[in-house]
PDB file of N, CA and C in Angstrom:
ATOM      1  N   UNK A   1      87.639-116.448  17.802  1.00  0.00           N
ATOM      2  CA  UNK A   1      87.941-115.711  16.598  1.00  0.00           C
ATOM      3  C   UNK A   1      87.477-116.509  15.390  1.00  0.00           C
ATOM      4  N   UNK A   2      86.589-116.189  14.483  1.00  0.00           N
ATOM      5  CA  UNK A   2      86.713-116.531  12.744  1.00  0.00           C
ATOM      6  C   UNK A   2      86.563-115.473  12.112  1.00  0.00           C
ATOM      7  N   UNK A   3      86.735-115.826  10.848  1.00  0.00           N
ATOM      8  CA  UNK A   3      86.724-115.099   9.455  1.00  0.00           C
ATOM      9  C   UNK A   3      85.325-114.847   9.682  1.00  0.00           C
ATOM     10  N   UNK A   4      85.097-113.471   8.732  1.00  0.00           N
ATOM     11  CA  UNK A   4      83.599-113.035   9.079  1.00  0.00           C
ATOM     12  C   UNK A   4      83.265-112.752   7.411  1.00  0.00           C
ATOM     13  N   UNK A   5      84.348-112.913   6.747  1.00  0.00           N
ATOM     14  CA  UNK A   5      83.946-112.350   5.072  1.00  0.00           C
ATOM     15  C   UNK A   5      85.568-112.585   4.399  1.00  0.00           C
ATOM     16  N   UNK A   6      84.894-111.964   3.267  1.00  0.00           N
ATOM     17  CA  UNK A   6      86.378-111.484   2.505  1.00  0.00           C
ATOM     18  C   UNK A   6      86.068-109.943   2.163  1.00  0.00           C
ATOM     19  N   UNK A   7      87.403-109.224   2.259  1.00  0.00           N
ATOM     20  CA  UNK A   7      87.181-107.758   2.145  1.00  0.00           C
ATOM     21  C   UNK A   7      87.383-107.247   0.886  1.00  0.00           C
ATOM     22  N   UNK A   8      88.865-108.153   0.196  1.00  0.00           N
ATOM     23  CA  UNK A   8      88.951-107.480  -1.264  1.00  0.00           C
ATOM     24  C   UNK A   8      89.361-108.708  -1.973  1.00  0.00           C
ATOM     25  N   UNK A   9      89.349-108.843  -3.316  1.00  0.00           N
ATOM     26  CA  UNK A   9      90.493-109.145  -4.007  1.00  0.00           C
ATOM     27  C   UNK A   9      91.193-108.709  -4.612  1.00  0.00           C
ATOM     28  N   UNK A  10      92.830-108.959  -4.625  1.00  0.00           N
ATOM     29  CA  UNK A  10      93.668-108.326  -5.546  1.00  0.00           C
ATOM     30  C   UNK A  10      93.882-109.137  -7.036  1.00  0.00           C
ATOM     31  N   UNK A  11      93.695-107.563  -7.997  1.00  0.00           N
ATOM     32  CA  UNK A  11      94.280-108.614  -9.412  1.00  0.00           C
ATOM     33  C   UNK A  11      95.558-107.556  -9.555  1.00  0.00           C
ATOM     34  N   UNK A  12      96.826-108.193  -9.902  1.00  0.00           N
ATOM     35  CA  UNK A  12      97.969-107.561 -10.352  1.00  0.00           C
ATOM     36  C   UNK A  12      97.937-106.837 -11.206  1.00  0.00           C
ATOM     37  N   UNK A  13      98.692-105.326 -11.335  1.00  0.00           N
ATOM     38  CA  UNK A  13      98.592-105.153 -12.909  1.00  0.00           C
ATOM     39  C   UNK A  13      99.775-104.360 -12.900  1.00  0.00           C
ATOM     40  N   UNK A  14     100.130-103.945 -14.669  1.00  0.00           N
ATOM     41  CA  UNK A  14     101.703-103.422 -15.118  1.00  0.00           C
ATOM     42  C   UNK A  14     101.394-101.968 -15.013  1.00  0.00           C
ATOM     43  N   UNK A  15     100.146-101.744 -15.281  1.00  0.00           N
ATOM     44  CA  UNK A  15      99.882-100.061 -15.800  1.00  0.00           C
ATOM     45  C   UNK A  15      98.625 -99.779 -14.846  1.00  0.00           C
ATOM     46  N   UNK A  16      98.985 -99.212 -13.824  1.00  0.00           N
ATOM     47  CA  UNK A  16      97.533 -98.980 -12.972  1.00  0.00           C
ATOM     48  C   UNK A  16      96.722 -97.834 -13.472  1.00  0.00           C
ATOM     49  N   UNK A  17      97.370 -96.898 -14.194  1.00  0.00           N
ATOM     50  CA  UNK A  17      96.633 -95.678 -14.977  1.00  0.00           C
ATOM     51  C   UNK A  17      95.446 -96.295 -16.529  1.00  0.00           C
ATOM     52  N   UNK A  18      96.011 -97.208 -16.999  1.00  0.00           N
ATOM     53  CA  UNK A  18      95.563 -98.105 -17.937  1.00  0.00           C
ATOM     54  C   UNK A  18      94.442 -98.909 -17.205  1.00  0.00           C
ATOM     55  N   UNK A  19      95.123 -99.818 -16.679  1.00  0.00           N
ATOM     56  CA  UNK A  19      93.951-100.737 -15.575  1.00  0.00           C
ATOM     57  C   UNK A  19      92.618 -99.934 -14.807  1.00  0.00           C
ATOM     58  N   UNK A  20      93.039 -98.912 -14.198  1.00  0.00           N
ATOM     59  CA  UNK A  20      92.017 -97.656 -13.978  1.00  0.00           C
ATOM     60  C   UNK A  20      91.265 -97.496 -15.116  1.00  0.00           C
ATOM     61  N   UNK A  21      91.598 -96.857 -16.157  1.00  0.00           N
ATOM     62  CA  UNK A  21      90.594 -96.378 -16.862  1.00  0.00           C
ATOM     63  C   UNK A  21      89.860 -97.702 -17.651  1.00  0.00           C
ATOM     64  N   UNK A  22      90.093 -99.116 -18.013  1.00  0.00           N
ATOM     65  CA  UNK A  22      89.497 -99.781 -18.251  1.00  0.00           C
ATOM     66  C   UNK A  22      89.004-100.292 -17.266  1.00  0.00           C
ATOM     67  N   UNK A  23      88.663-100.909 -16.290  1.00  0.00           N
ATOM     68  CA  UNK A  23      87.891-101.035 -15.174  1.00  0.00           C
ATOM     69  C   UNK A  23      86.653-100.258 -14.695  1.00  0.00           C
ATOM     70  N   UNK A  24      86.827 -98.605 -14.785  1.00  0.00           N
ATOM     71  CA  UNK A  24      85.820 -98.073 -14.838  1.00  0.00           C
ATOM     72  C   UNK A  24      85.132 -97.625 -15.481  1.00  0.00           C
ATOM     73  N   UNK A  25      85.980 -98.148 -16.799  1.00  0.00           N
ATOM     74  CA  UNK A  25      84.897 -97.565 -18.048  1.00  0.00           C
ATOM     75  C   UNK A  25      84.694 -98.465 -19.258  1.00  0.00           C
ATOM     76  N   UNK A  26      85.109 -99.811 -18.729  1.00  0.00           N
ATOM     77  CA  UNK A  26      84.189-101.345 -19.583  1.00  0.00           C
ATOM     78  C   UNK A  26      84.112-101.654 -18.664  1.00  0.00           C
ATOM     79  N   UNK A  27      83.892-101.426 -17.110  1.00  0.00           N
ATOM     80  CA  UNK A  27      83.332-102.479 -16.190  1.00  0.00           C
ATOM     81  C   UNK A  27      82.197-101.691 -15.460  1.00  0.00           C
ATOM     82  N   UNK A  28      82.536-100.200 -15.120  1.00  0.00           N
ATOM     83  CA  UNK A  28      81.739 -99.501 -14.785  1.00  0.00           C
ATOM     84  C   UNK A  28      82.057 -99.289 -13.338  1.00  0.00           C
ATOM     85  N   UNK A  29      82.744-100.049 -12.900  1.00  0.00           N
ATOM     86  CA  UNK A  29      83.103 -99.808 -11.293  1.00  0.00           C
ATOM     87  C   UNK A  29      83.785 -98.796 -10.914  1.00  0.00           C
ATOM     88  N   UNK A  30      83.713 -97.980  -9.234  1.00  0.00           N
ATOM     89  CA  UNK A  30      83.991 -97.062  -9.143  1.00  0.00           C
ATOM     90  C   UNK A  30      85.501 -97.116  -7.880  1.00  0.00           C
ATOM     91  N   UNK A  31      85.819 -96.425  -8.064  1.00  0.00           N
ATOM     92  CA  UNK A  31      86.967 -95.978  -7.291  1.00  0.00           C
ATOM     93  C   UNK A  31      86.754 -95.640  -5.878  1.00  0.00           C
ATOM     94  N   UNK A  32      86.906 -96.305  -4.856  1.00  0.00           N
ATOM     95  CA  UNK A  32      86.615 -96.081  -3.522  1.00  0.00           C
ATOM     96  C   UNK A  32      88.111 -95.894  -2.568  1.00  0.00           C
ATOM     97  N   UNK A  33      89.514 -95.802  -3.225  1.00  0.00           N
ATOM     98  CA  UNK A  33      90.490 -95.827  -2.591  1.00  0.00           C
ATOM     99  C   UNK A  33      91.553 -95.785  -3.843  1.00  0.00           C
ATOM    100  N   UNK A  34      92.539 -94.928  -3.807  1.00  0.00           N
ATOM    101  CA  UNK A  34      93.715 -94.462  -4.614  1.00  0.00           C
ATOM    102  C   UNK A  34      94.615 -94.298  -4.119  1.00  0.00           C
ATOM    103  N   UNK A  35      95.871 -94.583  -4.511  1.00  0.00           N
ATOM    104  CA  UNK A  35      97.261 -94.243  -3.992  1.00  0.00           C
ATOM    105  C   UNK A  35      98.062 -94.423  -5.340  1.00  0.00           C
ATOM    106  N   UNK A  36      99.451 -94.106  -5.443  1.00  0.00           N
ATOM    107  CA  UNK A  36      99.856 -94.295  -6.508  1.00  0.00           C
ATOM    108  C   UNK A  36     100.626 -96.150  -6.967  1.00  0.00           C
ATOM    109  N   UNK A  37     100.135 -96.941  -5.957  1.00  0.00           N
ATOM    110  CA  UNK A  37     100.454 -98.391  -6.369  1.00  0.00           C
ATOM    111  C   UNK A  37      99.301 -99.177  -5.962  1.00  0.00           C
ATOM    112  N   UNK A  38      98.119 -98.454  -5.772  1.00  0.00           N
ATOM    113  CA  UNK A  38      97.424 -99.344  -5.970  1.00  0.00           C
ATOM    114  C   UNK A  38      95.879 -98.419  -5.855  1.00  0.00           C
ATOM    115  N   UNK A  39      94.438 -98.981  -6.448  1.00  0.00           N
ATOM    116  CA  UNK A  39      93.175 -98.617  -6.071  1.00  0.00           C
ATOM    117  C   UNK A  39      92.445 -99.696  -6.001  1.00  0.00           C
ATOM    118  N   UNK A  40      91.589 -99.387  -5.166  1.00  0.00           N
ATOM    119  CA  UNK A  40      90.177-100.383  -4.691  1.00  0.00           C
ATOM    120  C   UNK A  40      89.216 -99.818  -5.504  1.00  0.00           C
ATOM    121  N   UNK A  41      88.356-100.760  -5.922  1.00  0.00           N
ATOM    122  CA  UNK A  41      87.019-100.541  -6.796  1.00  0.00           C
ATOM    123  C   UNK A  41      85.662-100.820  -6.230  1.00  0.00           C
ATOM    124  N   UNK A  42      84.834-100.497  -6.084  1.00  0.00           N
ATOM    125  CA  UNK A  42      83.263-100.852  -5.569  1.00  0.00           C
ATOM    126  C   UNK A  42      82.778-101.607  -6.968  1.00  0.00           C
ATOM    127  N   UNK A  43      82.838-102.778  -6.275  1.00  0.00           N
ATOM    128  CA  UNK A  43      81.791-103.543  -7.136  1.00  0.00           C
ATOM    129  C   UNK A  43      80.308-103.880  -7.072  1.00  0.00           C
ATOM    130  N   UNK A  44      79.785-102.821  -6.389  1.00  0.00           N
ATOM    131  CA  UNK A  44      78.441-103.135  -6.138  1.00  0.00           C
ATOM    132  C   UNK A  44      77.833-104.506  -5.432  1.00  0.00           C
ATOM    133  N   UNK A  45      79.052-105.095  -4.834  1.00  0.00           N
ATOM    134  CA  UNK A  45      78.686-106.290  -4.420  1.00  0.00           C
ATOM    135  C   UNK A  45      79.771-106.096  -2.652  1.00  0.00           C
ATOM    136  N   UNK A  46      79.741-106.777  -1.597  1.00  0.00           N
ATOM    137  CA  UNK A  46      80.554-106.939  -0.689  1.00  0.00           C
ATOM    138  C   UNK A  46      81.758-107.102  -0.680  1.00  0.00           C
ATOM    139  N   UNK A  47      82.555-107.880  -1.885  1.00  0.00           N
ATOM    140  CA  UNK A  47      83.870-107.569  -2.074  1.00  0.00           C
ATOM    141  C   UNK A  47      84.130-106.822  -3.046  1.00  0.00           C
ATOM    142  N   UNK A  48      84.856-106.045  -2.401  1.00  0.00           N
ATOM    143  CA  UNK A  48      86.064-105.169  -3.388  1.00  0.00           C
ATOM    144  C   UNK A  48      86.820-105.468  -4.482  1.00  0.00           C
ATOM    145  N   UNK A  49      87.427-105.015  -5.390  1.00  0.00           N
ATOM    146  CA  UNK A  49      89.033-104.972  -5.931  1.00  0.00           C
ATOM    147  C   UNK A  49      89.836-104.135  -6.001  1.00  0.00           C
ATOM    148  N   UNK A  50      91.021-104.466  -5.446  1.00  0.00           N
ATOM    149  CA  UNK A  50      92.005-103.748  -5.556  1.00  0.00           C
ATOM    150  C   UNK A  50      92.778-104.350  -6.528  1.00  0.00           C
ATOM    151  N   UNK A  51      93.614-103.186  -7.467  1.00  0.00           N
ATOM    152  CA  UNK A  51      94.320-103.056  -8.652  1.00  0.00           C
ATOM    153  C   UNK A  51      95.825-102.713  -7.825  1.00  0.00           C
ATOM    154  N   UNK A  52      96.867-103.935  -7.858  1.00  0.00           N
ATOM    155  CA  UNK A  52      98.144-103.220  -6.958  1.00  0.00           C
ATOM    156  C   UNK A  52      98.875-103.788  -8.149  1.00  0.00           C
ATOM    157  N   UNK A  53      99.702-102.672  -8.398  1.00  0.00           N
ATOM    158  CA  UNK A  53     100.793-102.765  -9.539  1.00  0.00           C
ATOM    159  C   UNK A  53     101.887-103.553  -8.903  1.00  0.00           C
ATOM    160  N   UNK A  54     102.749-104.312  -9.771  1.00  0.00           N
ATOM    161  CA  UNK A  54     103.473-105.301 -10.114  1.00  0.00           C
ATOM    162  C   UNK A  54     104.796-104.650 -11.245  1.00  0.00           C
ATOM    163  N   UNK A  55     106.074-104.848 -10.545  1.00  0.00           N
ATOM    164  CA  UNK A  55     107.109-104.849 -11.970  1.00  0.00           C
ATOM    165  C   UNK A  55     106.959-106.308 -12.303  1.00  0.00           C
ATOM    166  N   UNK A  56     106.349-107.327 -12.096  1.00  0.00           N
ATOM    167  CA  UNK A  56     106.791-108.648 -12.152  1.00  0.00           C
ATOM    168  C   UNK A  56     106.114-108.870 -13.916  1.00  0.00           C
ATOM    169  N   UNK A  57     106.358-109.861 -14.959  1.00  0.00           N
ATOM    170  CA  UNK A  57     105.770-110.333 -15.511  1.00  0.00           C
ATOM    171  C   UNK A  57     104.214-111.102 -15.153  1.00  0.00           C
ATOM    172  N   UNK A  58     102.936-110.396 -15.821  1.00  0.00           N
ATOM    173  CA  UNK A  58     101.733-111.348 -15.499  1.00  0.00           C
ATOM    174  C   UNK A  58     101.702-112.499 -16.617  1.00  0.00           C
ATOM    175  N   UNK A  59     101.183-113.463 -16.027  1.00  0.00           N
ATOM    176  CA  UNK A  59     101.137-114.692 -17.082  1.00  0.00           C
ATOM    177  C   UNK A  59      99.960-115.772 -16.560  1.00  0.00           C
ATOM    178  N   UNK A  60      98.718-115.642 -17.141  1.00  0.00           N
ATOM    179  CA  UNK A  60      97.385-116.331 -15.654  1.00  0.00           C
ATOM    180  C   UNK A  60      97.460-117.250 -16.496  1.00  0.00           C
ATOM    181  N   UNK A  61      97.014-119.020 -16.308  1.00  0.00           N
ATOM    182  CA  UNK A  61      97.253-119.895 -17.168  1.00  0.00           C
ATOM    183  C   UNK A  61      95.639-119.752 -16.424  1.00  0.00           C
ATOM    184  N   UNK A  62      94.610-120.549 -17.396  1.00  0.00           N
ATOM    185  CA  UNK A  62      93.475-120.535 -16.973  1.00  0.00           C
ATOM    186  C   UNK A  62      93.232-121.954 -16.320  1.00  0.00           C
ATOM    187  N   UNK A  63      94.388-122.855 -16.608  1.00  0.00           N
ATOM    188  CA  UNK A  63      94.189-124.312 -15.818  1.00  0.00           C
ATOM    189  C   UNK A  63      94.334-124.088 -14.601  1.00  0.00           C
ATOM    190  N   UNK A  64      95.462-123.321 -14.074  1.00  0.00           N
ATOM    191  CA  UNK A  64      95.841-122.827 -12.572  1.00  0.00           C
ATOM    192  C   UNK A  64      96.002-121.849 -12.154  1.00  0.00           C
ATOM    193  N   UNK A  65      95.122-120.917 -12.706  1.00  0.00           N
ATOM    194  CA  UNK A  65      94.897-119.145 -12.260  1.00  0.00           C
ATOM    195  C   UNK A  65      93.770-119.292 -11.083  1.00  0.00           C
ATOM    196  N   UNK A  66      93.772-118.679 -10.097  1.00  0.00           N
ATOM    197  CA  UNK A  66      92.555-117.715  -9.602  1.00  0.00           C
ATOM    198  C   UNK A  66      92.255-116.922  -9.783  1.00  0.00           C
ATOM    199  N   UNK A  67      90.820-116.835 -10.114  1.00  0.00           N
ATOM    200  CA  UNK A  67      90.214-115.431 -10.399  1.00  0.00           C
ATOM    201  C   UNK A  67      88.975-115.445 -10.568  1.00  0.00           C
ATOM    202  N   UNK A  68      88.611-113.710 -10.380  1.00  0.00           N
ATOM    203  CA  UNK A  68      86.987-113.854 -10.017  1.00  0.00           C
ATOM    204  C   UNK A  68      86.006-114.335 -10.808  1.00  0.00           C
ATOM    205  N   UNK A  69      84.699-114.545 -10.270  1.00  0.00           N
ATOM    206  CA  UNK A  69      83.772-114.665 -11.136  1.00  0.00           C
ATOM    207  C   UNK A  69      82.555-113.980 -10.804  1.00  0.00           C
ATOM    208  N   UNK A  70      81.989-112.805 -12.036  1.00  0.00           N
ATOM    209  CA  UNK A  70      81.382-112.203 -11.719  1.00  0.00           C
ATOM    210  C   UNK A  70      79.960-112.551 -11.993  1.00  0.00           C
ATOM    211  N   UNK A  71      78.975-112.642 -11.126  1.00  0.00           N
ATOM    212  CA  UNK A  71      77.906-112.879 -11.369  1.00  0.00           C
ATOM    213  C   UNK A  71      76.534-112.050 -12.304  1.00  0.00           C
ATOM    214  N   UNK A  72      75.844-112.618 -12.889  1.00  0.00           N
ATOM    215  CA  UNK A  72      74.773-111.579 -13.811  1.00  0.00           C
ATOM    216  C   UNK A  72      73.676-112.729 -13.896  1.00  0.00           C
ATOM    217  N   UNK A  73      72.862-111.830 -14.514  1.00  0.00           N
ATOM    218  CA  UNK A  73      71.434-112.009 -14.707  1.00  0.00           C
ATOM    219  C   UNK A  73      71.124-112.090 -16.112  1.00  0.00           C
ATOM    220  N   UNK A  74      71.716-112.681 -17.115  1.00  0.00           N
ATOM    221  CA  UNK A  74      72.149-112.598 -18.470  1.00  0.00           C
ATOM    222  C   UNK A  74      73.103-112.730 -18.725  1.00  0.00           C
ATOM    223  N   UNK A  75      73.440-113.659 -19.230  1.00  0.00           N
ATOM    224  CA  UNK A  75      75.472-113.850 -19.559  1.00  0.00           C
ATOM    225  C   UNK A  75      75.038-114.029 -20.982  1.00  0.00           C
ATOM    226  N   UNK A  76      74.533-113.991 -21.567  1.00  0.00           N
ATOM    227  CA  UNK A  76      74.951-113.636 -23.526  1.00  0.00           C
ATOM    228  C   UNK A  76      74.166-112.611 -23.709  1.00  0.00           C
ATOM    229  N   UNK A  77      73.540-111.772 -23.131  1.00  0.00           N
ATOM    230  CA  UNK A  77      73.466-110.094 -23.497  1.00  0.00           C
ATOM    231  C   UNK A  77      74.614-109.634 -22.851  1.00  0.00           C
ATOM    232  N   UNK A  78      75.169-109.875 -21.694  1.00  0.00           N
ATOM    233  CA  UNK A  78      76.757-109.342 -21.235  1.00  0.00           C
ATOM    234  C   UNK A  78      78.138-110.061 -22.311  1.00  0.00           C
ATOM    235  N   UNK A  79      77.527-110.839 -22.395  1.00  0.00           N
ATOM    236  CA  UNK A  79      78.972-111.463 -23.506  1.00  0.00           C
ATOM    237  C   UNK A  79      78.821-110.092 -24.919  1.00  0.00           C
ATOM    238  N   UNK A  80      77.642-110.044 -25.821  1.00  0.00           N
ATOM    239  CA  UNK A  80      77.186-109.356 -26.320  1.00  0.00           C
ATOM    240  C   UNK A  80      77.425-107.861 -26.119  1.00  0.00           C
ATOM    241  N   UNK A  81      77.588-107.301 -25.279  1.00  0.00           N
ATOM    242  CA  UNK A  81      77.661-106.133 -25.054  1.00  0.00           C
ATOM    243  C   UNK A  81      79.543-106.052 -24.293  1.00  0.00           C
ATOM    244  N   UNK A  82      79.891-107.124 -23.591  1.00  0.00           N
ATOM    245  CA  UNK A  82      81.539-106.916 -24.121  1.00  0.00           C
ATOM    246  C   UNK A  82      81.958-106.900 -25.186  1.00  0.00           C
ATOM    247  N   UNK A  83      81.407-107.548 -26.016  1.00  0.00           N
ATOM    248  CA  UNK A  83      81.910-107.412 -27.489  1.00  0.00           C
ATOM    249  C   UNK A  83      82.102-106.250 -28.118  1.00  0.00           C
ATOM    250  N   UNK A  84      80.621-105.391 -27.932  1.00  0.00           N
ATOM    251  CA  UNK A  84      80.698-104.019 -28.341  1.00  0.00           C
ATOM    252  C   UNK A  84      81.908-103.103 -27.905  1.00  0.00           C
ATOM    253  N   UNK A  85      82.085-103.589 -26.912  1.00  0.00           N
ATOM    254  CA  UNK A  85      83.317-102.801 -26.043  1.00  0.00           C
ATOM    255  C   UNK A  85      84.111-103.036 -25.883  1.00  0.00           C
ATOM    256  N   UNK A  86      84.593-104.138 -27.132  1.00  0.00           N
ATOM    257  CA  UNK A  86      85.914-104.746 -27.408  1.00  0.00           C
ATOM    258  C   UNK A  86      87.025-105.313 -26.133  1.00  0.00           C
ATOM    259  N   UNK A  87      85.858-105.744 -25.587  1.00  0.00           N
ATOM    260  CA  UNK A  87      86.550-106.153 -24.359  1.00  0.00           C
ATOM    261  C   UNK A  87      87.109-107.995 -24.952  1.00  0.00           C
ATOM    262  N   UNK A  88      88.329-108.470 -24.678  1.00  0.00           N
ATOM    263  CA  UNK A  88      88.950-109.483 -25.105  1.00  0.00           C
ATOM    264  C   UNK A  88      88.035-110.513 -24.665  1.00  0.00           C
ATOM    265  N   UNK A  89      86.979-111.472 -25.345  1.00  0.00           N
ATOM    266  CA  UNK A  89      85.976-112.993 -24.329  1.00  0.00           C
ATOM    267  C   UNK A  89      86.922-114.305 -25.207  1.00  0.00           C
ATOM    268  N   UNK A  90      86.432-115.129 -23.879  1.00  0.00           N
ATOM    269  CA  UNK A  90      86.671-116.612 -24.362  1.00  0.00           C
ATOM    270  C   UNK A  90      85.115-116.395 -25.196  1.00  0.00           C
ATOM    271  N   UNK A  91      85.380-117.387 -25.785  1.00  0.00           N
ATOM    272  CA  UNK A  91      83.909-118.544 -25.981  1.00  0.00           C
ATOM    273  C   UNK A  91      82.483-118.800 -24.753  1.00  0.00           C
ATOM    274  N   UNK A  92      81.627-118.237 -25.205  1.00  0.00           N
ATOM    275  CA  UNK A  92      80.424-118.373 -24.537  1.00  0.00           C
ATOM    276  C   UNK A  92      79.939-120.002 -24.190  1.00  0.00           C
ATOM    277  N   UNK A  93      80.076-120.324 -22.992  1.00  0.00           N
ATOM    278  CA  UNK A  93      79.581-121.635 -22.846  1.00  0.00           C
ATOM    279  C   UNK A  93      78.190-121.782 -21.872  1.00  0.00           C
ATOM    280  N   UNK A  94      77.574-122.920 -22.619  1.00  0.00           N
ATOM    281  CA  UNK A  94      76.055-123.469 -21.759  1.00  0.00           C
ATOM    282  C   UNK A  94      76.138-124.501 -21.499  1.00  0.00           C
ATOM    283  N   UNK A  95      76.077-124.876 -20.273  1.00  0.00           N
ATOM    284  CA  UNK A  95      75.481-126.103 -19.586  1.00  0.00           C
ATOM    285  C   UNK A  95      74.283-126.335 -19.137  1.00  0.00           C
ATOM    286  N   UNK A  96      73.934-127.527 -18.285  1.00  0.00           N
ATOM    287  CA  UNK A  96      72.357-127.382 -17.790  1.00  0.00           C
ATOM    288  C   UNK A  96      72.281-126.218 -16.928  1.00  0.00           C
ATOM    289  N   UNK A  97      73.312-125.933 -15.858  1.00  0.00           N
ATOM    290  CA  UNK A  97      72.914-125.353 -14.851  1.00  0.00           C
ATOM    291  C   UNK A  97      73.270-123.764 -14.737  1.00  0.00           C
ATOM    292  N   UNK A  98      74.452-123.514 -15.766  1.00  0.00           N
ATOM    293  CA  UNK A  98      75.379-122.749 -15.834  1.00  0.00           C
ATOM    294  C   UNK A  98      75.178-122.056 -17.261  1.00  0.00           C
ATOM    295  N   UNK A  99      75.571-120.447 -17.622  1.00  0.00           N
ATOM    296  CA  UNK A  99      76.097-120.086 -18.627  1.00  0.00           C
ATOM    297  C   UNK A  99      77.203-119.031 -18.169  1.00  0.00           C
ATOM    298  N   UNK A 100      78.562-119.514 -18.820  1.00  0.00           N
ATOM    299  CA  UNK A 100      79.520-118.205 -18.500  1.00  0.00           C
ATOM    300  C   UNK A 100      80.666-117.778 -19.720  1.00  0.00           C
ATOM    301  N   UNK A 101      81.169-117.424 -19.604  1.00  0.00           N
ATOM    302  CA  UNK A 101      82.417-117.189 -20.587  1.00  0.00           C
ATOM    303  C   UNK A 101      83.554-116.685 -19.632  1.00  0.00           C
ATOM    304  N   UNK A 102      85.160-116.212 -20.165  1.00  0.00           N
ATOM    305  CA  UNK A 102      85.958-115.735 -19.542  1.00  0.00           C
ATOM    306  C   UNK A 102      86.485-114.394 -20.293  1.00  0.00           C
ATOM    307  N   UNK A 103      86.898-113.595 -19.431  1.00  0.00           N
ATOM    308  CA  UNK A 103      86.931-112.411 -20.484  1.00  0.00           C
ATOM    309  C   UNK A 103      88.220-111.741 -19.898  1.00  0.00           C
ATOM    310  N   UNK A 104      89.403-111.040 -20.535  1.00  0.00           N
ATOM    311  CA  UNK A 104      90.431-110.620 -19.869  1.00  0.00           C
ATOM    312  C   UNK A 104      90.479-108.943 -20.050  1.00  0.00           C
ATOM    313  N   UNK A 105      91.599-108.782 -18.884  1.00  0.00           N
ATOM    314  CA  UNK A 105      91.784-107.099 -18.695  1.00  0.00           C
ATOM    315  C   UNK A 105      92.900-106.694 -19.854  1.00  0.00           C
ATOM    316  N   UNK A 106      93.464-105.828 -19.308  1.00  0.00           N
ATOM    317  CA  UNK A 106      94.890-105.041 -20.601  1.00  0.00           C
ATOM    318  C   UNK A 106      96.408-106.351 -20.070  1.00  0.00           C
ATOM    319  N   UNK A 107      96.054-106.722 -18.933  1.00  0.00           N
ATOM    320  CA  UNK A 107      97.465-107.362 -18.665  1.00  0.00           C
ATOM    321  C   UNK A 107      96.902-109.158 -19.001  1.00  0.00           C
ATOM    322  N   UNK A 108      95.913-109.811 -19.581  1.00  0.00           N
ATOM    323  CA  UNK A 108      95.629-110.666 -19.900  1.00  0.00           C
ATOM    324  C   UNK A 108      95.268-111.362 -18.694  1.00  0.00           C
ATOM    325  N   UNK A 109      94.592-110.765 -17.557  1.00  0.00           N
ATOM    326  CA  UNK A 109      94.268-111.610 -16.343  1.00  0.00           C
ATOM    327  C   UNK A 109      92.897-112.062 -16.627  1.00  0.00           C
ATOM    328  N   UNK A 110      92.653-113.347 -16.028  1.00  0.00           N
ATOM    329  CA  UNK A 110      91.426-113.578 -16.643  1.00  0.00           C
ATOM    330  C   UNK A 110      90.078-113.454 -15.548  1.00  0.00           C
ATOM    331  N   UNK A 111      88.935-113.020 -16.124  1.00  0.00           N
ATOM    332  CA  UNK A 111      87.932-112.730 -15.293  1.00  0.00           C
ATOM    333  C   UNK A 111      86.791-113.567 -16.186  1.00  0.00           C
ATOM    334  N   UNK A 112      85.960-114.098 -14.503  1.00  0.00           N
ATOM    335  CA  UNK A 112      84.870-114.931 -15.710  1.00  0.00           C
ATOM    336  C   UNK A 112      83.169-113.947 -15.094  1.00  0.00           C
ATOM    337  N   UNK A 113      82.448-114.407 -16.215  1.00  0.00           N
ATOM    338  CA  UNK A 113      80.746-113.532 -15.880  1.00  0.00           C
ATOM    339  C   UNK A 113      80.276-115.059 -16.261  1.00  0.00           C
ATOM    340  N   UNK A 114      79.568-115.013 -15.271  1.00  0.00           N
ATOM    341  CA  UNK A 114      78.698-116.612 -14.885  1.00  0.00           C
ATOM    342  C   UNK A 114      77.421-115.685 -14.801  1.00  0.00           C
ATOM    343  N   UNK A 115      76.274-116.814 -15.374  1.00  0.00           N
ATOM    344  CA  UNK A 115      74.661-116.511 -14.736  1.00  0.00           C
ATOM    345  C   UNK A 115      74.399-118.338 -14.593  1.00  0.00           C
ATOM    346  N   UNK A 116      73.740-118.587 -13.478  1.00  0.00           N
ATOM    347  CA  UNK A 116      72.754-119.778 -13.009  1.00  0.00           C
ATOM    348  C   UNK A 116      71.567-119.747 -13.528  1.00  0.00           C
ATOM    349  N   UNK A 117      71.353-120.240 -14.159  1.00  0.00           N
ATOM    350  CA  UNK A 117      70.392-120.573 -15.373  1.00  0.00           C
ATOM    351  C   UNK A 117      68.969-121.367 -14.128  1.00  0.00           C
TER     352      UNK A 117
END
C-alpha cells in the first residue's frame, strides 16, 4: 500500500454561500460537488478544494497556518489584477528564484500565488 496523490484540500469557512460566490467569481473555479456544509472546487489542477463550513472561530496566523499555494505564470500581473478585484494581498515579494505574495478569502484564510522565476 502507498499514497498515490492528494485528492483535496480543505479551507474552513463561516459563510459557505459567501465563500461560494467569491471563489468562483475572483478565483474563477468551478463547482464539482455541493451539499449544504460543504463544496469541492476544480482547480484546473489535480487537487481539489473543498469549502466545509465551521461554527468555530477562523484565525490563520501566517507564521503557523497551512495553506495553499497557487501556482502562475506571472505573479505581478496576477497581484495586479487581484487588486482590480479587490481581492485583500499581502505585499508583492521578489527573490532570485521566486515571486509571490499572499492574498486572503472573506474569512481571512490565507492563500499564496507563487511564480518560479
Amino acid at each position: 500500500m502507498k499514497l498515490i496523490g492528494i485528492d483535496t484540500l480543505i479551507i474552513r469557512v463561516t459563510d459557505l454561500s459567501q465563500s461560494k460566490k467569491w471563489y468562483t467569481e475572483k478565483l474563477g473555479f468551478e463547482i464539482i460537488y455541493e451539499t449544504d456544509q460543504l463544496l469541492t472546487l476544480d482547480t484546473s489542477c489535480p487537487v481539489s478544494i473543498t469549502l466545509w463550513v465551521t461554527d468555530e472561530p477562523i484565525s490563520p496566523n501566517p507564521k503557523t497556518s497551512t495553506y495553499p499555494i497557487f501556482k502562475t505564470d506571472n505573479a505581478e500581473e496576477t497581484y495586479q489584477h487581484f487588486l482590480k478585484l479587490n481581492i485583500p494581498v499581502g505585499e508583492l515579494k521578489k527573490e532570485e528564484e521566486v515571486c509571490y505574495f499572499n492574498f486572503y478569502d472573506p474569512d481571512g484564510n490565507i492563500l499564496e500565488v507563487c511564480q518560479v522565476l
